[in-house]
Protein backbone atom coordinates (compact mmCIF):
# COMPACT_ATOMS: atom_id res chain seq x y z
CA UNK A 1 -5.64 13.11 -10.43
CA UNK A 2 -8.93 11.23 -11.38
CA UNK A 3 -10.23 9.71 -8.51
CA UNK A 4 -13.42 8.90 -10.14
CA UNK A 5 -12.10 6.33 -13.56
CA UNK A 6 -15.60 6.19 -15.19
CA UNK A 7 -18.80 6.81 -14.30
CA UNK A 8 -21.65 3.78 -15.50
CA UNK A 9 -24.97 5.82 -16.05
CA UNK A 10 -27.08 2.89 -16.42
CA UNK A 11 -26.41 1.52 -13.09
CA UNK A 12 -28.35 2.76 -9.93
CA UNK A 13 -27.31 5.79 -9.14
CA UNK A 14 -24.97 5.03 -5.89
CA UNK A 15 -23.05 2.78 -7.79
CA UNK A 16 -22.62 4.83 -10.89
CA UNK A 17 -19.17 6.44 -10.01
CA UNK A 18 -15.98 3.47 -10.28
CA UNK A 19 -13.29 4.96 -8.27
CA UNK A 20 -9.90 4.73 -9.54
CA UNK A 21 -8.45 4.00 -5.81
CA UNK A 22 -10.81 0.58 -5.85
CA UNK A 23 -9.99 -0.44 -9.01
CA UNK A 24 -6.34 0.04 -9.18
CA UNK A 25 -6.89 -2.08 -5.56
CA UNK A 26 -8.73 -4.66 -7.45
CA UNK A 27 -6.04 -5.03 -9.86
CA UNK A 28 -3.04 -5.54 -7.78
CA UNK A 29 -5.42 -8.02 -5.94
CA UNK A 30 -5.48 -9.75 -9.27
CA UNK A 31 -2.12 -9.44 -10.38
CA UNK A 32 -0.59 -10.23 -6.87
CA UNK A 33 -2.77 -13.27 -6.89
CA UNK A 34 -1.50 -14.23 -10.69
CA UNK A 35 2.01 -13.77 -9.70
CA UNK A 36 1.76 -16.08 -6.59
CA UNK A 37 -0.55 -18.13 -8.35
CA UNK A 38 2.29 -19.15 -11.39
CA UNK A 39 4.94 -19.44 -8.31
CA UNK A 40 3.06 -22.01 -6.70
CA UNK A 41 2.17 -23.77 -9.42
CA UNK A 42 5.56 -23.87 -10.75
CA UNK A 43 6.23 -25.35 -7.40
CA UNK A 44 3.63 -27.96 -7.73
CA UNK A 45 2.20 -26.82 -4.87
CA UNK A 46 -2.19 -26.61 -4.66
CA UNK A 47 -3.95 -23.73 -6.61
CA UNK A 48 -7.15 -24.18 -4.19
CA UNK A 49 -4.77 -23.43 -0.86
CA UNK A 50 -3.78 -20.28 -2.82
CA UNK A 51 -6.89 -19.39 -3.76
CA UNK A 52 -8.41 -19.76 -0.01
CA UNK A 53 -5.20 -17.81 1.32
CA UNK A 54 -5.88 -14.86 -1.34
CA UNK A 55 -9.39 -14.04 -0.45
CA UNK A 56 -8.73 -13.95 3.38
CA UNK A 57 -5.59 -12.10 2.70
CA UNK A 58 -7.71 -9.74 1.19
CA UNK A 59 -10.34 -9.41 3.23
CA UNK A 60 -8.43 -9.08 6.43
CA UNK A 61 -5.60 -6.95 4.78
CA UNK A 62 -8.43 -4.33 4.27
CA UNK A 63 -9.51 -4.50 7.14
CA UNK A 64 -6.31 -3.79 8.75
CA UNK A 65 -5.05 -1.25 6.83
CA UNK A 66 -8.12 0.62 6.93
CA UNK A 67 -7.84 0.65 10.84
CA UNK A 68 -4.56 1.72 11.06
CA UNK A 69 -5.02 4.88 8.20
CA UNK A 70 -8.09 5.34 10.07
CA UNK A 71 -6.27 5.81 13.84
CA UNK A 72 -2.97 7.78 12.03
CA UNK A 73 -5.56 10.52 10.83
CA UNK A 74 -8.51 10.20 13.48
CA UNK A 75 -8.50 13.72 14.44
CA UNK A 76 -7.42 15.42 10.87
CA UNK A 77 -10.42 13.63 8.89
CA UNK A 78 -12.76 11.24 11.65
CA UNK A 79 -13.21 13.23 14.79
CA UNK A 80 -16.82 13.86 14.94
CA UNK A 81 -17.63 12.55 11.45
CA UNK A 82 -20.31 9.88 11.06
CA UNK A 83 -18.89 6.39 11.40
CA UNK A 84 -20.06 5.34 7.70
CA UNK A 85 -16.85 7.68 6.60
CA UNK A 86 -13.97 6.01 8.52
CA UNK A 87 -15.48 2.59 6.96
CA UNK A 88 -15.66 4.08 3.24
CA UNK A 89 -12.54 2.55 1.90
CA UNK A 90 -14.23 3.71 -2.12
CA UNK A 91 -12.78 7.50 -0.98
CA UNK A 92 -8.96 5.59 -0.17
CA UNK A 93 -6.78 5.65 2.39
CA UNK A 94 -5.48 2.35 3.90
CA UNK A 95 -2.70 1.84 5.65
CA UNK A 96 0.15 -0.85 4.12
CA UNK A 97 1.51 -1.81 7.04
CA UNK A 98 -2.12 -2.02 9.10
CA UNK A 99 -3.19 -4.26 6.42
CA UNK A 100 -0.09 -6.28 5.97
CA UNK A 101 0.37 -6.81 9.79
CA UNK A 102 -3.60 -8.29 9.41
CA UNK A 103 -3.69 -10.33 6.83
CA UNK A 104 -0.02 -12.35 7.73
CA UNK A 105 -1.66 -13.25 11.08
CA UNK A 106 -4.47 -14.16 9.61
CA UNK A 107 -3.39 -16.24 6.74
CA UNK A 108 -0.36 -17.67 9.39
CA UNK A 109 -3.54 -19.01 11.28
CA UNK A 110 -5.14 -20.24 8.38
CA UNK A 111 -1.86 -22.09 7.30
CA UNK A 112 -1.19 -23.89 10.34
CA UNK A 113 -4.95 -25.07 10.60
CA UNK A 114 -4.37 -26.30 7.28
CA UNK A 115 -0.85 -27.90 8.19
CA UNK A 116 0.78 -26.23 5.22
CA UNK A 117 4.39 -24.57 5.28
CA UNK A 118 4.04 -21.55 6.53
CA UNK A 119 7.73 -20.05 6.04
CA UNK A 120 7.50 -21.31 2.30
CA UNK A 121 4.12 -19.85 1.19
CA UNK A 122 5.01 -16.69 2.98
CA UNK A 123 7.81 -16.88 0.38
CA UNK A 124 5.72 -17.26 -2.44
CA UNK A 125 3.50 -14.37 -1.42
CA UNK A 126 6.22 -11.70 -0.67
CA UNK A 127 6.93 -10.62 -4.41
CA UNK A 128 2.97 -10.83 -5.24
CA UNK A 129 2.53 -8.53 -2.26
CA UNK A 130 5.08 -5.92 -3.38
CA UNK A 131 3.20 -5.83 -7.13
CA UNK A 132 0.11 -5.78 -5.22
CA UNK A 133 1.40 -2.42 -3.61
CA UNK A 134 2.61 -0.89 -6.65
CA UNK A 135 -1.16 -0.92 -7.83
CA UNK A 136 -2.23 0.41 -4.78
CA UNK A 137 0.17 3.56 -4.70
CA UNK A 138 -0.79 4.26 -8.30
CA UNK A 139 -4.12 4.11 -7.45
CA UNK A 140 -3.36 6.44 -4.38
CA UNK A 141 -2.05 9.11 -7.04
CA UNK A 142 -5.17 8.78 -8.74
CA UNK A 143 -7.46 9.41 -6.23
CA UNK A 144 -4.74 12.37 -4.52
CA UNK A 145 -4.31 11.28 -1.47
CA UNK A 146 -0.67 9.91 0.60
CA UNK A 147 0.65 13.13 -1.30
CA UNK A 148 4.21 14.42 -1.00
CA UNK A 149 5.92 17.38 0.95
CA UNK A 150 6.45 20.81 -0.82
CA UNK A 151 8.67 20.51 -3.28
CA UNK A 152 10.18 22.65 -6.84
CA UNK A 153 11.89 19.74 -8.56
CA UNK A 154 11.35 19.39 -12.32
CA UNK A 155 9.24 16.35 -11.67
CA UNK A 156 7.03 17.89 -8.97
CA UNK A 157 3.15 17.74 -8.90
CA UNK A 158 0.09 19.44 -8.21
CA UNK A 159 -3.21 18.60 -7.18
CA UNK A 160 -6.57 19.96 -8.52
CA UNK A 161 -8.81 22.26 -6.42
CA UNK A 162 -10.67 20.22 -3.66
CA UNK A 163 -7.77 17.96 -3.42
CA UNK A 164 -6.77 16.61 -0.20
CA UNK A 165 -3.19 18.46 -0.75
CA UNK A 166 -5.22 21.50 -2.08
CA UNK A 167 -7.35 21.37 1.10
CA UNK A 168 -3.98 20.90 3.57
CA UNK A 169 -2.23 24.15 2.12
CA UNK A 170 -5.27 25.80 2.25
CA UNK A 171 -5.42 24.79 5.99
CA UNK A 172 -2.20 26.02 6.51
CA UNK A 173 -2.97 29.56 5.07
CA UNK A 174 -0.40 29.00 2.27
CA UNK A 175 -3.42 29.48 -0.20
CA UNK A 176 -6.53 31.70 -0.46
CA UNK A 177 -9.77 31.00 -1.72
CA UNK A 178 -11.44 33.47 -4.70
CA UNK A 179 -14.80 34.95 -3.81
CA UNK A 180 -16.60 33.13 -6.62
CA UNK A 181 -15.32 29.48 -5.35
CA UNK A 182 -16.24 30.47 -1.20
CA UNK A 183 -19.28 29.31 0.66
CA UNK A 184 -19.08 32.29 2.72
CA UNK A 185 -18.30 30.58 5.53
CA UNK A 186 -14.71 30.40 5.53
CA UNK A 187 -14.69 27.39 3.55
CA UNK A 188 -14.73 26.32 -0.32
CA UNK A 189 -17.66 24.83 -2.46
CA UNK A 190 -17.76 21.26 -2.96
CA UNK A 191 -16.16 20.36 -6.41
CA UNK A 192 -19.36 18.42 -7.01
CA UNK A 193 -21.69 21.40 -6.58
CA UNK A 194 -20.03 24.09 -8.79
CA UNK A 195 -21.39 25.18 -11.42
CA UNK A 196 -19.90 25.36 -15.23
CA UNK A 197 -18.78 28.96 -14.52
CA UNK A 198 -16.86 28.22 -11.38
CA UNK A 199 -15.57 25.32 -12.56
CA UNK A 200 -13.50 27.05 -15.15
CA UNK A 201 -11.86 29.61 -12.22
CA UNK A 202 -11.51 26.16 -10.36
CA UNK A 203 -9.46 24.65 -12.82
CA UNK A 204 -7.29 27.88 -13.15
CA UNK A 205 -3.83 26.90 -12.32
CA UNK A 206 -3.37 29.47 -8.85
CA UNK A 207 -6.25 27.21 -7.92
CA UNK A 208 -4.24 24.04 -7.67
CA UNK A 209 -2.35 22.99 -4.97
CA UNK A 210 1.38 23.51 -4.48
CA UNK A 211 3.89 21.26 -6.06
CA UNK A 212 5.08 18.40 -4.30
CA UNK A 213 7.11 15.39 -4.41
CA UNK A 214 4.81 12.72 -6.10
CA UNK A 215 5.15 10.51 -3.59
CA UNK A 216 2.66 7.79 -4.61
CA UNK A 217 4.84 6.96 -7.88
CA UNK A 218 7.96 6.98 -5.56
CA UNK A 219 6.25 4.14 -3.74
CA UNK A 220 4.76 2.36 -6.89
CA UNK A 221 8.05 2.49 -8.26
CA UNK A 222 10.28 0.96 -5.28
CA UNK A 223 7.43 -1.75 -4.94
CA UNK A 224 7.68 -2.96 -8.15
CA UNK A 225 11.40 -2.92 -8.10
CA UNK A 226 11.30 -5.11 -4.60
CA UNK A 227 9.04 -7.49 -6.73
CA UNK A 228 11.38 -8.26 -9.01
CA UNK A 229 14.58 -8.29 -6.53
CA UNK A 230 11.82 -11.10 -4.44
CA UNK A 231 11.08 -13.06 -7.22
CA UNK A 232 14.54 -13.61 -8.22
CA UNK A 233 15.63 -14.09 -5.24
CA UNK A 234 13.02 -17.01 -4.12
CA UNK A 235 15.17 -18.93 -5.96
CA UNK A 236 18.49 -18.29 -4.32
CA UNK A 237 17.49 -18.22 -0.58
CA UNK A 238 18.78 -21.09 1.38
CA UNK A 239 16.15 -20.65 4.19
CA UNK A 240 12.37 -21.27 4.37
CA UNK A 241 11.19 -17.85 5.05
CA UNK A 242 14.11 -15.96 3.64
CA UNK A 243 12.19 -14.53 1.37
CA UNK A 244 9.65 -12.85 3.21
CA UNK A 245 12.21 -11.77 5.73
CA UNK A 246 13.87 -9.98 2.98
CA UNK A 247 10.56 -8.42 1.83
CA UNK A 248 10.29 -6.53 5.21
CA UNK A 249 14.50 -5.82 5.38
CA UNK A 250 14.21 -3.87 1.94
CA UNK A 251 10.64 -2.62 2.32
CA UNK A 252 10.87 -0.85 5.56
CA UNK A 253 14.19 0.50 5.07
CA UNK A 254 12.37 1.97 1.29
CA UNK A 255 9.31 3.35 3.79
CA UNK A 256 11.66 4.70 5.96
CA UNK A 257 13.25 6.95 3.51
CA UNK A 258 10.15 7.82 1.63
CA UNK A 259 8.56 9.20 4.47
CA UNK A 260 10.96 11.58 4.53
CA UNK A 261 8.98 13.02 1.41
CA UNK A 262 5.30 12.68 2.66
CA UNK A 263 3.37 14.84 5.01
CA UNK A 264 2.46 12.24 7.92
CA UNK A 265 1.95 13.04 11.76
CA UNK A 266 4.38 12.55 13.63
CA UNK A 267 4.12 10.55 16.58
CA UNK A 268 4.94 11.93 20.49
CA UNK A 269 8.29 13.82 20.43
CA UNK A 270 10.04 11.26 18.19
CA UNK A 271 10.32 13.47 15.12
CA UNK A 272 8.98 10.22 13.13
CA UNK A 273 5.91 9.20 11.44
CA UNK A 274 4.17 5.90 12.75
CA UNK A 275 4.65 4.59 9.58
CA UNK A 276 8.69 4.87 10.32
CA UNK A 277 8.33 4.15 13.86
CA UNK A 278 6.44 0.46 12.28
CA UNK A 279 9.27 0.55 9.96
CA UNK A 280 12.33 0.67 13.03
CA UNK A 281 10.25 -2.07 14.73
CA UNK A 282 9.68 -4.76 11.82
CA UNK A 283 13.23 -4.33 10.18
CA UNK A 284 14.84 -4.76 14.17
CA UNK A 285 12.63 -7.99 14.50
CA UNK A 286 13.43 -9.24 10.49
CA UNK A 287 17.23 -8.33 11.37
CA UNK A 288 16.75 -10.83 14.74
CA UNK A 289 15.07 -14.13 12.90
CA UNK A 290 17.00 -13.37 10.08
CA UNK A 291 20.29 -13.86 12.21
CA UNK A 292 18.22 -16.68 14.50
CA UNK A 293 17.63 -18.09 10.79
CA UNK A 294 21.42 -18.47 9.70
CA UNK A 295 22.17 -19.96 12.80
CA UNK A 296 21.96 -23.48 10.99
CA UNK A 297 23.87 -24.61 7.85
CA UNK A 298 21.44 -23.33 5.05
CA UNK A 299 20.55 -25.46 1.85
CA UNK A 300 19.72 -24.86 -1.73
CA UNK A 301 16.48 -24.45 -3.31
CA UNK A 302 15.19 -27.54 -5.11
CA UNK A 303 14.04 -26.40 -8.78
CA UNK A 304 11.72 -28.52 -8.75
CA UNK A 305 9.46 -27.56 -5.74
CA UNK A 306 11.14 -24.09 -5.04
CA UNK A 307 11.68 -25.93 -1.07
CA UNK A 308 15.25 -25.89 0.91
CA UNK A 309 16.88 -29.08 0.72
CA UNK A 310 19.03 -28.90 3.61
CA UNK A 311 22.80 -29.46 3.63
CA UNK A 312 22.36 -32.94 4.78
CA UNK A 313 20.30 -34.14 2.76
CA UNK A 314 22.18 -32.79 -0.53
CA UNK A 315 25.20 -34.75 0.72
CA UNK A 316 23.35 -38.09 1.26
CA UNK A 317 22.33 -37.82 -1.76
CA UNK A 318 25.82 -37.83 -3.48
């Protein structure tokens, strides 16, 4: 865990400190955007369209996922806290599906005021999404939070002291505090106030938190693997849109199951987190247009422009 990737001591002093969680976000930004950017453009389609989508895909896919981490854990971290924390997106926590649910709205709008096709640059932008994820869940092991649930497998992890899983077990009285690392008030010093002394019985290993499932790598890994299955597959779908439908089939059947390995909230009496409660919903509604979709006699993909040429078409053509 290194939240903090390097700290720049001849910058002002807020801005010293360049978290790990924003720049592993800045870097799936990039690569995301690289990876749609080469699709297009093998598709002769307008790098400038791309480049306007990308920056208010990002902007509004922050947003959104930071208001939906920010409701899921309102009263464990928000609830009476000054409103400058729930908008600190530096310390992480954002929601995929929050931003994700954003950002396609937005960019939808944006693509129909521009009359471009919507189904076929939402195709284009599913397997630079899923890279763009894989960054973010590294960077979400960096910085300790979206941890796992107790665990003892080989490949288990633990968190240092002050950790967000440190602090949770702690919570839960399934670890106890030494004197020296106390602030007498039932609570534990700040890791950025201890001194050298207590940072050595701080880094002691019955200090740490308990092992758990790494759960961000679990999610890096089945993002990037979904972002190779998309980009092959742009190129076999017979429907505009395919694509992307596929994106949400596989990727919230994936969620669904690693919840099952993450501490989350669970909402009401349903036994499931809100993340696979989202995850129910969008695969039900991809599983409707996808069988609205086949309806019609499909097409193939023209390698040229990476659009459907429908069935008709290819035969007047013969």
């Amino acid at each position: 865990m290194h939240p903090v990737f390097i700290r720049l001591p001849f910058l002002p002093e807020s801005f010293q400190e360049i978290y790990s969680y924003g720049l592993m976000m800045v870097l799936g930004f990039l690569c995301g955007y690289w990876l749609a950017y080469r699709l297009a453009k093998r598709c002769g389609q307008n790098p400038a369209e791309l480049t306007n989508m990308a920056v208010i895909a990002l902007l509004s896919g922050v947003a959104g996922a930071r208001a939906m981490y920010v409701l899921q854990f309102w009263k464990e971290e928000y609830a009476g806290q000054p409103i400058w924390k729930a908008l600190n997106v530096r310390d992480g926590g954002l929601e995929f599906y929050g931003g994700v649910i954003l950002a396609l709205t937005v960019v939808a709008i944006y693509f129909l005021w521009r009359k471009l096709p919507v189904r076929f640059y939402f195709d284009i932008m599913a397997p630079a999404l899923m890279l763009g994820l894989a960054f973010g869940r590294m960077g979400c092991f960096l910085n300790g939070c979206c941890y796992g649930k107790i665990c003892d497998l080989p490949w288990a992890v633990s968190f240092p002291y002050g950790s967000y899983a440190y602090l949770d077990h702690l919570s839960q009285g399934k670890l106890t505090v030494p004197p020296e690392l106390s602030n007498g008030a039932g609570g534990i010093i700040h890791p950025k106030e201890l001194t050298a002394q207590q940072k050595i019985v701080a880094r002691a290993r019955e200090n740490r938190s308990l092992r758990v499932h790494p759960a961000q790598l679990y999610g890096a890994i089945t993002a990037l693997a979904l972002c190779g299955i998309l980009r092959w597959y742009f190129w076999k779908r017979r429907y505009e849109g395919q694509g992307f439908l596929l994106m949400i089939l596989l990727y919230g059947v994936a969620r669904f199951v690693l919840e099952l390995f993450r501490t989350e909230p669970k909402v009401a009496e349903t036994g499931l987190s809100i993340s696979q409660v989202v995850s129910v919903i969008m695969v039900s509604c991809a599983l409707i247009c996808w069988m609205w979709m086949i309806r019609k006699p499909g097409g193939r993909v023209d390698p040229q422009t990476g659009r459907i040429i429908a069935k008709e078409k290819l035969k007047n053509t013969r």
